[in-house]
Protein backbone atom coordinates (compact mmCIF):
# COMPACT_ATOMS: atom_id res chain seq x y z
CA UNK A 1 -41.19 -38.01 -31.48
CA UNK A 2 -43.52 -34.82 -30.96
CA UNK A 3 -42.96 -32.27 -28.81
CA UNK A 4 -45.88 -31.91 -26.15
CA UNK A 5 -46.95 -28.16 -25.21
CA UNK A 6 -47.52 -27.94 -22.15
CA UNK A 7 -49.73 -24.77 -21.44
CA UNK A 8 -47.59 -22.70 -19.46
CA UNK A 9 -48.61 -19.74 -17.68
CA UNK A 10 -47.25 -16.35 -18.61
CA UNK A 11 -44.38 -14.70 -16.35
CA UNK A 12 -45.61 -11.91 -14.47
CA UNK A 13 -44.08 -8.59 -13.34
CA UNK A 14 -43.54 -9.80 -10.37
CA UNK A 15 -41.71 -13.10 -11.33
CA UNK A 16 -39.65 -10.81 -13.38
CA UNK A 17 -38.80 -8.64 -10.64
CA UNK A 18 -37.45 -11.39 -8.37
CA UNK A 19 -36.14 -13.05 -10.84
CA UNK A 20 -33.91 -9.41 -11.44
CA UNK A 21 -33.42 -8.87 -8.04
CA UNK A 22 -32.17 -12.38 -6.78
CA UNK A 23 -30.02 -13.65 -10.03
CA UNK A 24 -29.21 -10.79 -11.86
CA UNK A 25 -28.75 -7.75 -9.47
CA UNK A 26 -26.32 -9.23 -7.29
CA UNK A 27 -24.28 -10.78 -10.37
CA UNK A 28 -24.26 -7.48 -11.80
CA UNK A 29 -23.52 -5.21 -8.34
CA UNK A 30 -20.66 -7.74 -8.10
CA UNK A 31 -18.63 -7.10 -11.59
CA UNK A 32 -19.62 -3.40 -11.55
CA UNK A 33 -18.06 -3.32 -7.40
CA UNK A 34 -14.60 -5.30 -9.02
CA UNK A 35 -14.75 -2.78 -12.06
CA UNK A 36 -14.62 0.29 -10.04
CA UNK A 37 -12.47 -1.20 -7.49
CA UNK A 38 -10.23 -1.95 -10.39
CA UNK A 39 -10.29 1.76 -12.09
CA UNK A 40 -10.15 3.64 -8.56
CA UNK A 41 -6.71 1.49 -7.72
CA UNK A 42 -5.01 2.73 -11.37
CA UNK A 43 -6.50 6.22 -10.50
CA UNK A 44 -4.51 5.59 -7.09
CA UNK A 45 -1.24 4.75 -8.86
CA UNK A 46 -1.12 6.97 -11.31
CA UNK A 47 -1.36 10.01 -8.50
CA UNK A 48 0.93 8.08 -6.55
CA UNK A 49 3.59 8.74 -9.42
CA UNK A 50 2.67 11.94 -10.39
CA UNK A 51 3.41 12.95 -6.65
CA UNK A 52 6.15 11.20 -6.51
CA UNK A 53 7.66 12.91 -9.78
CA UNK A 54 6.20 16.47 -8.66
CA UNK A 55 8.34 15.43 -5.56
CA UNK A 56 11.01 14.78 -7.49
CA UNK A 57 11.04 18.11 -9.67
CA UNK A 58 10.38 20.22 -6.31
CA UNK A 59 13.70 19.28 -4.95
CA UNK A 60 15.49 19.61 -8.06
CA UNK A 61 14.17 23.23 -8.13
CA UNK A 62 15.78 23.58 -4.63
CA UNK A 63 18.53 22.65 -6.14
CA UNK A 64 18.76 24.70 -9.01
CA UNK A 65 18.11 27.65 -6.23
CA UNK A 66 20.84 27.00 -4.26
CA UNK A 67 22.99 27.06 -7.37
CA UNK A 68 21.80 30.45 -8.02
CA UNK A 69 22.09 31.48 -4.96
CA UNK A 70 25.97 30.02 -5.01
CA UNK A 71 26.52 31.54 -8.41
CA UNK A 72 25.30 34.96 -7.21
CA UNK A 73 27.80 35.09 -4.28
CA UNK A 74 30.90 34.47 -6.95
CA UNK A 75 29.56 37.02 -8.90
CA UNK A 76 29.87 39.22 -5.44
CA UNK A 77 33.30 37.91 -5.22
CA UNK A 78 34.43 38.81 -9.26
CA UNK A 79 34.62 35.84 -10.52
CA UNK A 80 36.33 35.32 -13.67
CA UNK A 81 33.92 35.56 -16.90
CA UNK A 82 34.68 31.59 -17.76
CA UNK A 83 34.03 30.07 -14.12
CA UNK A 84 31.04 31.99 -14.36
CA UNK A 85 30.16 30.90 -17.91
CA UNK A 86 31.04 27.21 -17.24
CA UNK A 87 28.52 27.40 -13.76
CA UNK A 88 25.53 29.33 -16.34
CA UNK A 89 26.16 26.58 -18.89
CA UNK A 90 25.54 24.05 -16.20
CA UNK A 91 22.40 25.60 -14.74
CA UNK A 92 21.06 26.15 -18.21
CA UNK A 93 21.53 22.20 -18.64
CA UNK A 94 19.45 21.27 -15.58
CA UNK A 95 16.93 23.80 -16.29
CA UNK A 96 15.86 22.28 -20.07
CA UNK A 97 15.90 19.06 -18.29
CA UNK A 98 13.57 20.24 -16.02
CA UNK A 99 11.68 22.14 -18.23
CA UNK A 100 11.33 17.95 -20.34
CA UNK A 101 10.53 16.88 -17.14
CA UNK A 102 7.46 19.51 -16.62
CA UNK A 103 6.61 18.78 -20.40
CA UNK A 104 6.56 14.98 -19.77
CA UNK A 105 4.35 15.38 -16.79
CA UNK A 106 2.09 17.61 -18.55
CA UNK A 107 1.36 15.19 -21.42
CA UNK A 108 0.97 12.37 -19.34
CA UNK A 109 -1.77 14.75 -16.62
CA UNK A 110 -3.05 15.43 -20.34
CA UNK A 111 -3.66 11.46 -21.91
């Protein structure tokens, strides 16, 4: 069977433009809204640990001041060279795992 042509008319700019407007605009606003909703909730978590791990290394650097401040006032008191040697070791421990810590964070503010 042969296909009839029918003579159609040719769109116009203006049938194009409400065509846009009313099916593909909103369609399109739609996916691009969930997209960036999407992306600006990771960005959200991903400070949310950072903070939380910044949190983290501030109080271990309270810590590690205290500790000073502790092994300072044996030092005041004469402390025997090993107690004080055991109590550097020790600091000297937390402070390359903080220093992994910082590291970590910085390769991770840096991907």
């Amino acid at each position: 069977m042969p296909v009839k042509k029918t003579a159609e008319k040719p769109l116009t700019l203006v049938q194009l433009v409400r065509f846009y407007e009313q099916t593909i605009e909103p369609r399109f606003r739609v996916i691009v809204e969930e997209e960036l909703r999407d992306f600006r909730d990771e960005v959200n978590s991903r400070f949310d640990d950072l903070y939380k791990k910044f949190e983290t290394l501030h109080q271990e650097y309270l810590v590690i001041g205290e500790q000073l401040k502790r092994i300072e006032a044996k030092l005041d008191q004469c402390v025997s060279r090993k107690e004080f040697q055991a109590e550097l070791g020790d600091l000297k421990e937390k402070v390359a795992i903080l220093q992994r810590r910082i590291a970590d964070l910085e390769e991770l503010i840096g991907t």
